[in-house]
C-alpha atoms as a PDB file:
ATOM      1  CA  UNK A   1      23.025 -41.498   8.747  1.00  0.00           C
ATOM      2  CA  UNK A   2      22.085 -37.734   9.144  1.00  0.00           C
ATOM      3  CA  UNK A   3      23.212 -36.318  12.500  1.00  0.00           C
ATOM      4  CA  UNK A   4      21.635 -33.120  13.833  1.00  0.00           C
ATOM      5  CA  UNK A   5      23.147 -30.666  11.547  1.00  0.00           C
ATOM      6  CA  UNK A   6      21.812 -31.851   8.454  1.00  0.00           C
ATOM      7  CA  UNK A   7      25.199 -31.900   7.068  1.00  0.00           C
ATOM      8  CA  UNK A   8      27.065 -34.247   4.711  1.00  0.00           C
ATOM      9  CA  UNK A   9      30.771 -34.120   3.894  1.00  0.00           C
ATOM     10  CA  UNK A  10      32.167 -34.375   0.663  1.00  0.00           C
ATOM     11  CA  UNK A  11      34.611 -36.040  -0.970  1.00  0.00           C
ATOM     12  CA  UNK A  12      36.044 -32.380  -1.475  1.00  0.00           C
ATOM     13  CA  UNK A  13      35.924 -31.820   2.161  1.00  0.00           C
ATOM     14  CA  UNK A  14      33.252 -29.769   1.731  1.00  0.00           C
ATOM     15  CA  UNK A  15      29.663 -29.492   3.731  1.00  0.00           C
ATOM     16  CA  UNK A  16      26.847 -29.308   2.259  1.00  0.00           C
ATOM     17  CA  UNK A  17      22.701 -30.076   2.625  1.00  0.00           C
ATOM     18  CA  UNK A  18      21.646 -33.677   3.131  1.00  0.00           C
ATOM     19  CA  UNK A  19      18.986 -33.532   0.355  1.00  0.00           C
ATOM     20  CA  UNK A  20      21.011 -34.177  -2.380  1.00  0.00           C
ATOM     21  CA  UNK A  21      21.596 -37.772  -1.575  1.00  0.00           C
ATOM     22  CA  UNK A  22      25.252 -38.084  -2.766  1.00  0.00           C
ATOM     23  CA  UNK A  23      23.525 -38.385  -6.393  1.00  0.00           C
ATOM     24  CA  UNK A  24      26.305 -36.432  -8.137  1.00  0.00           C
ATOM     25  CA  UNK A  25      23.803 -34.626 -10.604  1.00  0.00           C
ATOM     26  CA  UNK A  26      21.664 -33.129  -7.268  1.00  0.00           C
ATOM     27  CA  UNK A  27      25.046 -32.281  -5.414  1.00  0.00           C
ATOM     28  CA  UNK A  28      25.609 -30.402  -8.638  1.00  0.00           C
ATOM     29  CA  UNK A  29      22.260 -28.389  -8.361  1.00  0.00           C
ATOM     30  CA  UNK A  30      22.616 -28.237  -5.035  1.00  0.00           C
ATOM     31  CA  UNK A  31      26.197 -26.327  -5.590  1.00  0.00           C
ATOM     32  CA  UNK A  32      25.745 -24.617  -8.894  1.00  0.00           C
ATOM     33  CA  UNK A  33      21.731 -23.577  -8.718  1.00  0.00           C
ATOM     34  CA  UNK A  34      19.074 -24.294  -5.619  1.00  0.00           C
ATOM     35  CA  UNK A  35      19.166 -20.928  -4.059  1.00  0.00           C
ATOM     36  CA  UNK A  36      20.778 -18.569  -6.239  1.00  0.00           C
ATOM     37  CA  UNK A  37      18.780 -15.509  -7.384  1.00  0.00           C
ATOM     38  CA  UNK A  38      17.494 -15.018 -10.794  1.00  0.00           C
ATOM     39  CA  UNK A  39      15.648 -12.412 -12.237  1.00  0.00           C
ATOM     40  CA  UNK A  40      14.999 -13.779 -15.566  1.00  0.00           C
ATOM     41  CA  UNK A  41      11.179 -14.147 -16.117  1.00  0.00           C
ATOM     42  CA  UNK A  42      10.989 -17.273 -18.232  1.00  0.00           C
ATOM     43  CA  UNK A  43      13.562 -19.311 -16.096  1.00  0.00           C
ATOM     44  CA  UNK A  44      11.656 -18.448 -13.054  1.00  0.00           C
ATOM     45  CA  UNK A  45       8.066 -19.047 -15.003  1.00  0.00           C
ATOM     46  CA  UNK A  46       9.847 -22.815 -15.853  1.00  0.00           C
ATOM     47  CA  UNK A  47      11.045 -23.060 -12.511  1.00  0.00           C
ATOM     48  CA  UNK A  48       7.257 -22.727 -10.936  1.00  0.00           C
ATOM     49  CA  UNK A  49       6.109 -25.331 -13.567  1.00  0.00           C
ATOM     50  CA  UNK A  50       8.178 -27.693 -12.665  1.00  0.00           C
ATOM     51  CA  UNK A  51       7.682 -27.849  -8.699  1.00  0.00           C
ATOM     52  CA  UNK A  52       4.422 -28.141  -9.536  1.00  0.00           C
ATOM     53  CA  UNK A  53       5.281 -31.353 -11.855  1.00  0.00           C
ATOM     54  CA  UNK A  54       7.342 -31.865  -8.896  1.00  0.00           C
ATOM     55  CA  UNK A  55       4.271 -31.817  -6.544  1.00  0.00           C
ATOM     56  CA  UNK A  56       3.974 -35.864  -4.958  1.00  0.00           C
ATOM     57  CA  UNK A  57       6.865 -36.986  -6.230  1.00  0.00           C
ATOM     58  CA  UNK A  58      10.560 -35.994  -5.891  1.00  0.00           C
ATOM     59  CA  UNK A  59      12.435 -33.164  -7.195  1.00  0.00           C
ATOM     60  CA  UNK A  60      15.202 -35.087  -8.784  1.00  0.00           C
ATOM     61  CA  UNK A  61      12.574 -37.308 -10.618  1.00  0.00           C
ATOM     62  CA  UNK A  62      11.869 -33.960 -12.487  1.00  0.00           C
ATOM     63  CA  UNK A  63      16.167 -32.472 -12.842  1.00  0.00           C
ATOM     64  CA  UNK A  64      16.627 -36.183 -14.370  1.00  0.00           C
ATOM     65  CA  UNK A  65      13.455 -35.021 -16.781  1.00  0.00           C
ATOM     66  CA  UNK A  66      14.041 -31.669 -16.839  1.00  0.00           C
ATOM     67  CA  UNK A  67      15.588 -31.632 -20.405  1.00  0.00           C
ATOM     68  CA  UNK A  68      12.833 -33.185 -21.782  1.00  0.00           C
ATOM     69  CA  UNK A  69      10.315 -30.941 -20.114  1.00  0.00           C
ATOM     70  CA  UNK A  70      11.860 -27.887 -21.832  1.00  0.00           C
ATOM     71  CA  UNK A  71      11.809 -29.577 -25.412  1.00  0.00           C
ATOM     72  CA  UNK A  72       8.258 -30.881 -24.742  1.00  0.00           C
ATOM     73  CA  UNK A  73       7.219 -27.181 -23.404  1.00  0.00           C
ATOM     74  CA  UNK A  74       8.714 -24.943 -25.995  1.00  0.00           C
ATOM     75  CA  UNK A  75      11.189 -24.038 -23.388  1.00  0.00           C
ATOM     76  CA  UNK A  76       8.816 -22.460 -21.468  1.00  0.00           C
ATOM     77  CA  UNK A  77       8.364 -19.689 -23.651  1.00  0.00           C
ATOM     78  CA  UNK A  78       4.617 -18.719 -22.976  1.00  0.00           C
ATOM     79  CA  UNK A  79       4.082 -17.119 -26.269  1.00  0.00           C
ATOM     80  CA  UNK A  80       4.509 -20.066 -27.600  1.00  0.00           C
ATOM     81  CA  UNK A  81       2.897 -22.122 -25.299  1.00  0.00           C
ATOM     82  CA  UNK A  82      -0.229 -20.535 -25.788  1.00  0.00           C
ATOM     83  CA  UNK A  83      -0.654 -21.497 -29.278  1.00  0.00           C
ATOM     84  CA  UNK A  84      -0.491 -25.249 -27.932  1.00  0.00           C
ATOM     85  CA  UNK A  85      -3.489 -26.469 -29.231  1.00  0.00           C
ATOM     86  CA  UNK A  86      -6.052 -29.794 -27.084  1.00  0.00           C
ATOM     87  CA  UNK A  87      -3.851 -32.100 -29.762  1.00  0.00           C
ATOM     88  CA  UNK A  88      -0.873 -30.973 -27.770  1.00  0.00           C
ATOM     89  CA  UNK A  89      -2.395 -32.510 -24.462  1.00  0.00           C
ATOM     90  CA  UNK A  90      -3.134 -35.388 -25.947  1.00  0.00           C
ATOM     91  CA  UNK A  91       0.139 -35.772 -27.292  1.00  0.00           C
ATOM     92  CA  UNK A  92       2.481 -34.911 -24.210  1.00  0.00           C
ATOM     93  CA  UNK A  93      -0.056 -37.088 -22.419  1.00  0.00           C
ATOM     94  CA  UNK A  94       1.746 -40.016 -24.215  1.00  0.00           C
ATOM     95  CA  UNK A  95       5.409 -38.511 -23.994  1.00  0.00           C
ATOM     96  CA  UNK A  96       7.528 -41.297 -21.768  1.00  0.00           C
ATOM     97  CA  UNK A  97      10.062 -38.073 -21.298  1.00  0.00           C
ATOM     98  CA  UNK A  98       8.021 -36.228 -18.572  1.00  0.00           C
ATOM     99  CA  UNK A  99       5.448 -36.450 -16.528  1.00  0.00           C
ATOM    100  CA  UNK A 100       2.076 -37.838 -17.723  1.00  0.00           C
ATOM    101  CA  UNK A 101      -0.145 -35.656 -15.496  1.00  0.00           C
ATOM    102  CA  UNK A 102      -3.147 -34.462 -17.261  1.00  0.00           C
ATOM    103  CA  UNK A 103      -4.003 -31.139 -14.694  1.00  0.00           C
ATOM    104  CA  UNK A 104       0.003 -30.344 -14.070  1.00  0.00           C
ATOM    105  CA  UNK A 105       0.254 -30.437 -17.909  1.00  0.00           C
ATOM    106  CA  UNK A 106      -2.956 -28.115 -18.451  1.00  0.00           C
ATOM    107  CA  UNK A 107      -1.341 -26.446 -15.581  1.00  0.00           C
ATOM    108  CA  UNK A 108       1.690 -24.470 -17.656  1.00  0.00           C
ATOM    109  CA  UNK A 109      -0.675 -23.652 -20.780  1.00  0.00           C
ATOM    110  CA  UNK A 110      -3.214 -21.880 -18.047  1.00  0.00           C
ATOM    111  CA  UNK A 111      -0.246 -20.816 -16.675  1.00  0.00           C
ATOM    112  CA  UNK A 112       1.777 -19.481 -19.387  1.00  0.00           C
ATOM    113  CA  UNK A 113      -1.778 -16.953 -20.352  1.00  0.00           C
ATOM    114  CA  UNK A 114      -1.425 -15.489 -16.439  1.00  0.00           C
ATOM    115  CA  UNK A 115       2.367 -14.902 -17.483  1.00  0.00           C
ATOM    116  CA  UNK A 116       1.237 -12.719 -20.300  1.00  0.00           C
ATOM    117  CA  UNK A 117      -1.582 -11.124 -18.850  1.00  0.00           C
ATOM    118  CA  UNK A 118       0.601  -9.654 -15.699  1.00  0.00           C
ATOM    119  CA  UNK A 119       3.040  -8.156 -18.506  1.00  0.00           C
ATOM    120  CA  UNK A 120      -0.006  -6.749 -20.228  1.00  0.00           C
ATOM    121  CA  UNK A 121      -0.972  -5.079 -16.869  1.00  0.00           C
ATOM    122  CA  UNK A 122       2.766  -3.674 -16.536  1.00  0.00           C
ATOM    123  CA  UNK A 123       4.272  -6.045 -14.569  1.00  0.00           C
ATOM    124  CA  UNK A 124       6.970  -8.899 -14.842  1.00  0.00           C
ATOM    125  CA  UNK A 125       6.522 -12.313 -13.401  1.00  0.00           C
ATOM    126  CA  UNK A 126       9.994 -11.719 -11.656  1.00  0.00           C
ATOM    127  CA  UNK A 127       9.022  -8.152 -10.726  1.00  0.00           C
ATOM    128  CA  UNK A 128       5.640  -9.540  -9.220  1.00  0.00           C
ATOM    129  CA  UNK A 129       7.177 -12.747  -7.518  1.00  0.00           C
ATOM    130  CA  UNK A 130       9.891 -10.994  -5.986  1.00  0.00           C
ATOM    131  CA  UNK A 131       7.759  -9.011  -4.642  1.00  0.00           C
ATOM    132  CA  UNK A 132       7.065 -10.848  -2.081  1.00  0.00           C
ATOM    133  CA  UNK A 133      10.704 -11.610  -0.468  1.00  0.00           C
ATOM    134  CA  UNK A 134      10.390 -11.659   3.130  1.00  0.00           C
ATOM    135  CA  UNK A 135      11.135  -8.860   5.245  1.00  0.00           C
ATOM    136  CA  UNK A 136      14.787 -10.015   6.561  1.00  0.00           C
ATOM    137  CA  UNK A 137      14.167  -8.984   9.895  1.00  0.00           C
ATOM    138  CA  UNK A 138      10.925 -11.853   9.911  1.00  0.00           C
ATOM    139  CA  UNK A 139      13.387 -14.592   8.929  1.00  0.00           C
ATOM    140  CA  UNK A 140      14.946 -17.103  11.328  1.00  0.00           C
ATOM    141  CA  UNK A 141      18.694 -15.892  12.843  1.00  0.00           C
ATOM    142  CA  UNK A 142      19.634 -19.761  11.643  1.00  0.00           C
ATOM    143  CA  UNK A 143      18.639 -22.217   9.323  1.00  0.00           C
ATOM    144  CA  UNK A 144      18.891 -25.533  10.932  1.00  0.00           C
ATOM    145  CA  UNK A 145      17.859 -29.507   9.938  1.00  0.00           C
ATOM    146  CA  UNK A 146      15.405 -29.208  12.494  1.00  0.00           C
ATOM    147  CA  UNK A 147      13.945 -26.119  11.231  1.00  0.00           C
ATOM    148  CA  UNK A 148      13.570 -27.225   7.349  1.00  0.00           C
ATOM    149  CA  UNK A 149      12.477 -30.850   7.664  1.00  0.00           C
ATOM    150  CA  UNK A 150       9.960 -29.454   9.560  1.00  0.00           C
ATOM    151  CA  UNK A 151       8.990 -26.879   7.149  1.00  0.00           C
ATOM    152  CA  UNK A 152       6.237 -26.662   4.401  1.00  0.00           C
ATOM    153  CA  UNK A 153       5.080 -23.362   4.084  1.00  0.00           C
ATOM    154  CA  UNK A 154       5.677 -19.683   5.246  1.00  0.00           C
ATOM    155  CA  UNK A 155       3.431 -16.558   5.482  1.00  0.00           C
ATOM    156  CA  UNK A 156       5.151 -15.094   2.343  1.00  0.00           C
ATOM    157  CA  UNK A 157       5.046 -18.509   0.765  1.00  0.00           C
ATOM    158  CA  UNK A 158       1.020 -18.492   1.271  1.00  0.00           C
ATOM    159  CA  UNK A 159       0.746 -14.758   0.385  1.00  0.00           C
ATOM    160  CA  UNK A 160       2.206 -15.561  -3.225  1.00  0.00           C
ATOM    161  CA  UNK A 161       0.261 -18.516  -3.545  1.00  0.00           C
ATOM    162  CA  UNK A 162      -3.250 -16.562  -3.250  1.00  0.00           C
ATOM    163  CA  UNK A 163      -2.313 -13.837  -5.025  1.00  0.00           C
ATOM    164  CA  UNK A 164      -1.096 -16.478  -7.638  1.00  0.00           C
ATOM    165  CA  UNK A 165      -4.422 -17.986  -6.944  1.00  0.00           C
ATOM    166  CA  UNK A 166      -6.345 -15.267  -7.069  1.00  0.00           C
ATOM    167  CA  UNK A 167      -5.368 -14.230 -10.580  1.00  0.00           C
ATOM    168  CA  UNK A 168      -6.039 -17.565 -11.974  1.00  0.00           C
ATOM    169  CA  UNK A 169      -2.998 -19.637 -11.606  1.00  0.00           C
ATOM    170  CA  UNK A 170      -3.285 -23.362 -11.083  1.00  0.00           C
ATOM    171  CA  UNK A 171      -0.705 -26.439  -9.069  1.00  0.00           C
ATOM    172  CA  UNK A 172       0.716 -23.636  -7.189  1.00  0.00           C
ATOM    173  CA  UNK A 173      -0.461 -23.872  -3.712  1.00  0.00           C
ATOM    174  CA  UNK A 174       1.567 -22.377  -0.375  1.00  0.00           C
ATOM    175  CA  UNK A 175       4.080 -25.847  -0.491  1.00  0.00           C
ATOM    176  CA  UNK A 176       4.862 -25.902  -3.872  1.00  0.00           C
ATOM    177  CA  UNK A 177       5.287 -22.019  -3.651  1.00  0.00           C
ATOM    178  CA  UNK A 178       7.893 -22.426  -1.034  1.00  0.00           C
ATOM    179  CA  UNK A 179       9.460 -24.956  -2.802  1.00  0.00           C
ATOM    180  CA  UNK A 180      10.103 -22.499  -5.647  1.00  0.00           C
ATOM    181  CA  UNK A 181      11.127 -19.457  -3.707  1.00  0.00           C
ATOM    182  CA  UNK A 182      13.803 -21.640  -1.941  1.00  0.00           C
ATOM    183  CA  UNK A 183      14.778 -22.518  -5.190  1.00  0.00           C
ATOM    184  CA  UNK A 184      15.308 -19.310  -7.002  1.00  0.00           C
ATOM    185  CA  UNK A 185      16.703 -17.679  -4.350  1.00  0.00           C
ATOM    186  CA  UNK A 186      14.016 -15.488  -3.047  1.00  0.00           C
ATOM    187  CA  UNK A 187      15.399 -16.976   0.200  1.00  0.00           C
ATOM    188  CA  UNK A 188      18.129 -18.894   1.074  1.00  0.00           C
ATOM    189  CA  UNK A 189      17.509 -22.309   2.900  1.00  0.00           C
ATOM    190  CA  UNK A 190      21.528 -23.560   2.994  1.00  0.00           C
ATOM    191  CA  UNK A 191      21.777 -24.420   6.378  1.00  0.00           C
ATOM    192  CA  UNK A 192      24.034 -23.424   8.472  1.00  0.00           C
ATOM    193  CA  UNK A 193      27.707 -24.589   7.919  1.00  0.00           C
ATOM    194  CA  UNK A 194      27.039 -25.250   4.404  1.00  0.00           C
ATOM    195  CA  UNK A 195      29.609 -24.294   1.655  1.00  0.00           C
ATOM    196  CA  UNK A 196      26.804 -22.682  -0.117  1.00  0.00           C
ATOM    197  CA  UNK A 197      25.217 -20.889   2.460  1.00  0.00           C
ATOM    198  CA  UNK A 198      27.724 -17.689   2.380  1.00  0.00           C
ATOM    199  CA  UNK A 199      28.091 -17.909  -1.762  1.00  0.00           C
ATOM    200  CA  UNK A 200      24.415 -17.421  -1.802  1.00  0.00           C
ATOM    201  CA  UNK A 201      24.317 -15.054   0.522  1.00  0.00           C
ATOM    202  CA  UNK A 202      26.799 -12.691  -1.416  1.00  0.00           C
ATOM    203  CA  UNK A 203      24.982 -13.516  -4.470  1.00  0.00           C
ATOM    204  CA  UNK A 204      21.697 -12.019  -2.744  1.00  0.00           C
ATOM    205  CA  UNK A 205      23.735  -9.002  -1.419  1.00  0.00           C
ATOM    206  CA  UNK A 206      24.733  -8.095  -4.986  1.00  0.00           C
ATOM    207  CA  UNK A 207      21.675  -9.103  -6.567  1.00  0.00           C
ATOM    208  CA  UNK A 208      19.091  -6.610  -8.299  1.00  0.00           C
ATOM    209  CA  UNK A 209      15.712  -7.228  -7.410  1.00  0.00           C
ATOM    210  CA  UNK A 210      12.969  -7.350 -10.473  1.00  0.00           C
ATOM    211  CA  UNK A 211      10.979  -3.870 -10.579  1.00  0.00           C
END
């Protein structure tokens, strides 16, 4: 039973989110990756492809795949990606290792072209993604159960997902945008109390953003 906090203690005596279910691979995420900052391009181009595999279904479905979705997508390297050829589709279409989604997996080779054409234009994907942290002063003094399970979307979160949009990107609408800035640390979503919370929080403070 979750009480109003949203907090679960460990067998370490630590606190920590609810979401990760006791499985011991998602408390593991939950302490060693959801929410910490990267700047790294290709991780966070991977990390957008897979919440939208992600989208209808739950996210440790795809960590439990996610191996298999970096060998079946060239590691999400897009210049390699782009040389995928229709006899690719067809194949990862019958690949037991991921998910068999016909759009989601057209999705990252569409994708993987936008990645390329912003760096053509002079920009990174982590420079242009970044971009659109929110203004601290517009976020919530506390993150609270209440507040997240309640939570889909955020003007920043819709903002990236048009301008995504807008330059041709597909399976990334406003939900599955948030999603992926919680993720990577473009905010941080450890609720109050959690052991995380502050680690990611100094992590932020000493973190670099993407020009």
């Amino acid at each position: 039973m979750i009480d109003e906090t949203g907090l679960v203690r460990g067998a370490d005596g630590k606190d920590r989110c609810w979401w990760h279910g006791g499985h011991e691979d998602y408390q593991h995420y939950h302490d060693q990756e959801w929410g910490l900052p990267i700047a790294d391009s290709q991780r966070l181009f991977e990390k957008l492809c897979l919440e939208g595999f992600q989208s209808g279904l739950s996210w440790l479905t795809i960590l439990r795949k996610r191996e298999n979705f970096r060998a079946a997508f060239a590691n999400f390297e897009a210049e390699r990606l782009i040389k995928f050829s229709d006899d690719d589709i067809s194949r990862l279409l019958t690949d037991t290792g991921i998910v068999r989604h016909r759009g989601k997996i057209k999705s990252v080779f569409n994708n993987a072209k936008r990645v390329l054409e912003l760096g053509r234009e002079g920009e990174s994907f982590a420079a242009f993604v970044w971009s659109f942290e929110p203004n601290p002063a517009t976020r919530p003094t506390e993150i609270t159960y209440a507040r997240l399970t309640n939570l889909t979307k955020t003007p920043e979160s819709t903002a990236l997902s048009l301008a995504l949009k807008k330059g041709g990107w597909s399976f990334v609408g406003p939900t599955t945008v948030y999603a992926f800035m919680q993720s990577v640390g473009i905010v941080n979503d450890h609720l109050e109390g959690c052991w995380m919370r502050p680690v990611i929080e100094a992590e932020r403070r000493a973190f670099k953003k993407p020009i």
